[in-house]
Protein backbone atom coordinates (compact mmCIF):
# COMPACT_ATOMS: atom_id res chain seq x y z
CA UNK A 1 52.23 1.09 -51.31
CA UNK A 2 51.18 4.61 -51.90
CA UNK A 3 48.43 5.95 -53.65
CA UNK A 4 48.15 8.60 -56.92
CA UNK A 5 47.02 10.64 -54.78
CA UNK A 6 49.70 10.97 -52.14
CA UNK A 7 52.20 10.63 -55.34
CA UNK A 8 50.50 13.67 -56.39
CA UNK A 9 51.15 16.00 -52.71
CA UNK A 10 54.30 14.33 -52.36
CA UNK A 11 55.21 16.34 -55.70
CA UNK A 12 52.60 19.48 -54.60
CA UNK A 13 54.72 19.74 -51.66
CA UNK A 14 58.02 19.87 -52.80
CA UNK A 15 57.48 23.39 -54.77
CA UNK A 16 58.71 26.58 -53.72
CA UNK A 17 56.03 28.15 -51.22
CA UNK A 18 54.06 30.57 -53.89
CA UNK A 19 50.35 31.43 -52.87
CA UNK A 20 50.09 28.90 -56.12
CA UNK A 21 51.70 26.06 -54.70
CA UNK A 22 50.34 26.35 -51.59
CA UNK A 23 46.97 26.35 -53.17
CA UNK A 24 47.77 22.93 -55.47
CA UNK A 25 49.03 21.36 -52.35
CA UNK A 26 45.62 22.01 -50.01
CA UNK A 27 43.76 20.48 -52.91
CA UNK A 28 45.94 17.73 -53.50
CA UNK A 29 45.42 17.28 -49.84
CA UNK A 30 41.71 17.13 -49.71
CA UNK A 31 41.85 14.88 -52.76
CA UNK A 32 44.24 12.24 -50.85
CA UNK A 33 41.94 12.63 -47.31
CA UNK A 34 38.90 11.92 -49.74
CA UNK A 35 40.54 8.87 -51.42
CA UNK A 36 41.51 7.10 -47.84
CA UNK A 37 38.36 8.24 -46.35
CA UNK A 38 36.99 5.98 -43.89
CA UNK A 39 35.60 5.79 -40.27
CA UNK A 40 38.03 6.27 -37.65
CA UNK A 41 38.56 8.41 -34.96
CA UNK A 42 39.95 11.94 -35.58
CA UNK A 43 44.08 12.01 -35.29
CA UNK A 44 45.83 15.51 -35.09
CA UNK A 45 48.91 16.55 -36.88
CA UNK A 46 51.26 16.98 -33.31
CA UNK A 47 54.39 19.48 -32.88
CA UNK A 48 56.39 19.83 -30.23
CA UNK A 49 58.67 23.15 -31.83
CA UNK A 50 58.31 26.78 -29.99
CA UNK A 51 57.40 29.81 -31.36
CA UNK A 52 55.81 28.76 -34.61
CA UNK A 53 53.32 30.20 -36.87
CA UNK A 54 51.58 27.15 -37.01
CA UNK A 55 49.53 25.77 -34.21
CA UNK A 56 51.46 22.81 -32.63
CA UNK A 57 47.87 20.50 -32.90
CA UNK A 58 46.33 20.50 -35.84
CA UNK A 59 43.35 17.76 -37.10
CA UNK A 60 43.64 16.23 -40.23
CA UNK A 61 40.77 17.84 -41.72
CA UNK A 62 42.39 21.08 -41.18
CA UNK A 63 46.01 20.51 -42.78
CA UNK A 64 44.69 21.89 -46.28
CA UNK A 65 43.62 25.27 -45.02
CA UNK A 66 46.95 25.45 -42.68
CA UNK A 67 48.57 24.63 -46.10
CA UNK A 68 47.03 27.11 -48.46
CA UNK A 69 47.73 30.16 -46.14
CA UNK A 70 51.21 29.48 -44.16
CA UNK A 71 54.36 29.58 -45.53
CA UNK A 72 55.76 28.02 -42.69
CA UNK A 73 53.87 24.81 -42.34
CA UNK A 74 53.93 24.44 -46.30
CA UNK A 75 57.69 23.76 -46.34
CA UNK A 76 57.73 21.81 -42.79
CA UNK A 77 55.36 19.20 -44.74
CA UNK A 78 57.97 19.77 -47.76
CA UNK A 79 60.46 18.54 -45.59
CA UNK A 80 58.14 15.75 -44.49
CA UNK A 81 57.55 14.66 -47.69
CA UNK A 82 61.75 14.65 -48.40
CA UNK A 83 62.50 12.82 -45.76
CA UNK A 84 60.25 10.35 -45.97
C-alpha cells in the first residue's frame, strides 16, 4: 500500500515542468526517502536511453537534486509515476 508521502510525489510529479514544480517534487522526494528510511545498501536509479541530459546511473539520494534542476528527468519520473 503506498504511503502519504509517495501519494504526495505521485501528484508533485505529474505537473507541468516549472522551476516550481520541479522544486515541490525534490522536496516531496526527500520527504518520501526520509519516511522509508532504513538501512540497506545504496540502489541507483538505472537507464539504459542515449543521449540524455540525465546521467543514465543515478543513487537514490541524488534523484531530488536531478529533479529540481532537469527538465528532462522531471517528466521521465512523470511518466513513471503515470504508468505505474
Amino acid at each position: 500500500m503506498a504511503s502519504r508521502e509517495f501519494e504526495e510525489l505521485k501528484e508533485a510529479l505529474k505537473q507541468p515542468p516549472t522551476p516550481e514544480a520541479m522544486k515541490e517534487a525534490a522536496e516531496r522526494f526527500r520527504q518520501y526517502e526520509q519516511a522509508r528510511k532504513t538501512k540497506r545498501s545504496r540502489p541507483n536509479l538505472a537507464s539504459l536511453s542515449f543521449r540524455k541530459t540525465y546521467p543514465n546511473a543515478i543513487p537514490l539520494d541524488k534523484i531530488p537534486d536531478e529533479l529540481e534542476r532537469n527538465p528532462e528527468f522531471f517528466e521521465l519520473m512523470g511518466r513513471v509515476v503515470e504508468e505505474g
